[in-house]
Protein backbone atom coordinates (compact mmCIF):
# COMPACT_ATOMS: atom_id res chain seq x y z
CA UNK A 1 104.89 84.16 72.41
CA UNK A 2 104.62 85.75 75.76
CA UNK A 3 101.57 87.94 76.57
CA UNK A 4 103.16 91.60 78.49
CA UNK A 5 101.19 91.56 82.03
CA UNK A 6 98.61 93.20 82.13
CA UNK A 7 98.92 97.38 82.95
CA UNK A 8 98.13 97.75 87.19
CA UNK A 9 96.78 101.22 86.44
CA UNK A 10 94.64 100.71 83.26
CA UNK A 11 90.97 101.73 85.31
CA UNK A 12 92.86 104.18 87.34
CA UNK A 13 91.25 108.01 87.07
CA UNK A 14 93.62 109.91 85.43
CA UNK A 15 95.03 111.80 88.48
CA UNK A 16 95.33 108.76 90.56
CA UNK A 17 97.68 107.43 87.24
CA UNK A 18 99.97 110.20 87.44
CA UNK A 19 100.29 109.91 91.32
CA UNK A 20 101.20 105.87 90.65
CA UNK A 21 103.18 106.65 87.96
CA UNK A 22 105.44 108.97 90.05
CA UNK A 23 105.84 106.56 92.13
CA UNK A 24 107.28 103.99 89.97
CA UNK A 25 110.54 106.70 89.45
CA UNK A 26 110.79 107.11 93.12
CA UNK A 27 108.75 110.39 93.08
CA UNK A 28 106.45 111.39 95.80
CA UNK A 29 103.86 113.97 95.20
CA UNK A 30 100.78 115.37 96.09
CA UNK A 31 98.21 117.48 94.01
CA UNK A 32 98.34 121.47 94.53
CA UNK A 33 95.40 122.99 94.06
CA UNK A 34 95.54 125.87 91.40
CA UNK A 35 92.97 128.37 93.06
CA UNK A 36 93.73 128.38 96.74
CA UNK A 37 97.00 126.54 97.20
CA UNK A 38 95.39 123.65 99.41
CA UNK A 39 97.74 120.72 98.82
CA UNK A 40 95.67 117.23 98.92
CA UNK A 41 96.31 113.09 99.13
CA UNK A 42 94.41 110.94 98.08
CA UNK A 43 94.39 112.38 94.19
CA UNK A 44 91.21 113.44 93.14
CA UNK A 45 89.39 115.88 90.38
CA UNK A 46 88.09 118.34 92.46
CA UNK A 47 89.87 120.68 95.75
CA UNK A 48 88.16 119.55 98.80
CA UNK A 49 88.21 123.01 100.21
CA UNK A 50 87.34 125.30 97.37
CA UNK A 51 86.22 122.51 94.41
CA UNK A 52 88.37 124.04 91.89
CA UNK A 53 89.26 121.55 89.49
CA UNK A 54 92.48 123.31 88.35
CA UNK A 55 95.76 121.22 90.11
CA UNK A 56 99.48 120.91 90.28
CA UNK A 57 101.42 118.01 91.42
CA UNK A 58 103.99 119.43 94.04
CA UNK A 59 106.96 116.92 95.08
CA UNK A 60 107.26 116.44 99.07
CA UNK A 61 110.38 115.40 100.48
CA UNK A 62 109.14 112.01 101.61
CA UNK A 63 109.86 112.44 105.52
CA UNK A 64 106.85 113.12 107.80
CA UNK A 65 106.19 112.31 111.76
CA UNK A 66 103.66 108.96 112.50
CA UNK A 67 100.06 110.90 113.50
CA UNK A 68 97.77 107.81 114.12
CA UNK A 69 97.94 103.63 113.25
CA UNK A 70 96.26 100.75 113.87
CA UNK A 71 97.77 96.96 113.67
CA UNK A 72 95.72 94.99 111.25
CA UNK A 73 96.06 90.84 112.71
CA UNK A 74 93.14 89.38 110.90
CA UNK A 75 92.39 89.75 107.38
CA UNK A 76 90.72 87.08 105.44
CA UNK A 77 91.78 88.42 102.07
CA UNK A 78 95.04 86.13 101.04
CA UNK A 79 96.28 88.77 99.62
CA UNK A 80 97.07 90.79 102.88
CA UNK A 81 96.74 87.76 105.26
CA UNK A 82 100.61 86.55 104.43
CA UNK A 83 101.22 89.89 105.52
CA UNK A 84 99.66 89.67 108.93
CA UNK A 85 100.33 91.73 111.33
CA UNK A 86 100.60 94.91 109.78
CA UNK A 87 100.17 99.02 110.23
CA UNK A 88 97.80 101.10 108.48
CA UNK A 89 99.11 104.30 109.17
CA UNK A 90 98.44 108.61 108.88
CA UNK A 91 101.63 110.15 108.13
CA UNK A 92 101.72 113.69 108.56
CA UNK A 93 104.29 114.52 105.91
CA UNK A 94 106.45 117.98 106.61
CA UNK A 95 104.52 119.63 103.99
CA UNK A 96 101.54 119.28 106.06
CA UNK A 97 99.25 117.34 104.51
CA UNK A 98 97.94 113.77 106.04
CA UNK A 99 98.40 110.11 103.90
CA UNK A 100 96.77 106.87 104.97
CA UNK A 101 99.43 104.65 104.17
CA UNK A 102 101.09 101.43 105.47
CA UNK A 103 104.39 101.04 107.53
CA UNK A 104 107.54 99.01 106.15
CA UNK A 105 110.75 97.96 108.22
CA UNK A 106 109.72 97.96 111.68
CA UNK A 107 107.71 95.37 114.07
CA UNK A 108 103.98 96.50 114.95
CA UNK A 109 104.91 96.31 118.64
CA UNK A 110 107.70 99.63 118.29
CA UNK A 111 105.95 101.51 116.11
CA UNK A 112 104.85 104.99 118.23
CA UNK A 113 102.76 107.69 117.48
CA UNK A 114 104.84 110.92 117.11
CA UNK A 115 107.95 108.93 115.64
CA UNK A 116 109.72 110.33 112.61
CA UNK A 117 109.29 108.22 109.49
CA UNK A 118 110.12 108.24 105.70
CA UNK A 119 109.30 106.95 103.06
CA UNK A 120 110.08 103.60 100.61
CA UNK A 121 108.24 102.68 97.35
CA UNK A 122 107.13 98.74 97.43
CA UNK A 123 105.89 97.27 94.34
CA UNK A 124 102.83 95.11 94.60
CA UNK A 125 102.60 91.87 93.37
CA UNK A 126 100.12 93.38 90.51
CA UNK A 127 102.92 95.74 89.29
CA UNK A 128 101.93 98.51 91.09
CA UNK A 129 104.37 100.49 92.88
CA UNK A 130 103.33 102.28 96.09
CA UNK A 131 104.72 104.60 98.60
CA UNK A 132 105.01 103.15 102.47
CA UNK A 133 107.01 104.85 105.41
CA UNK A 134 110.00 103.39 107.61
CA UNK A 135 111.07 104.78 110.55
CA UNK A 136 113.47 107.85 109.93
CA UNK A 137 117.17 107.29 109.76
């Protein structure tokens, strides 16, 4: 008898889940909030601007422009060090709201700040599926 793996988003907060779980059908989305429209990433319970606790998800269309990086070449944890080097990244998606995020599909030395990017949903080794940004076709 086979054991099913175990669920990647189990401890999640609730609105955290839903953002994940979008992501697994291909979905990007960020939370709306109800009372003053402020859309927000990371997903959280509360607006940072007013602290309503009222929120939509709104879809984005997954294409932003490159605001800030760095290139990560040392990291002790083996789970990122077979990964080494890699881009942490700020997209600025065309919606207008910032995500940290990491780059796919392009060598740390080209990647500029300013460049058009888009995005691509990776899934982790734990089952997880996240969102990461290419350059722009």
């Amino acid at each position: 008898m086979t054991q099913a793996p175990p669920d990647p988003l189990l401890n999640a907060p609730q609105e955290a889940r839903e953002f994940y779980e979008r992501c697994a059908r291909g979905e990007l989305a960020v939370q709306r909030c109800s009372a003053c429209g402020t859309l927000r990433h990371y997903p959280r319970p509360h607006c940072t601007r007013c602290l309503s606790s009222g929120y939509t998800w709104q879809g984005c269309s997954g294409r932003g422009t490159l605001y800030t990086f760095t290139v990560i070449r040392q990291n002790l944890n083996p789970r990122f060090r077979e990964r080494l080097p890699y881009v942490v990244a700020v997209v600025e998606l065309d919606e207008g709201v910032r995500m940290v995020t990491g780059l796919a599909g392009i060598d740390a030395a080209h990647v500029d700040v300013g460049m058009p990017v888009e995005v691509v949903f990776e899934t982790e080794p734990d089952g997880r599926t996240v969102p990461r940004f290419r350059p722009a076709a």
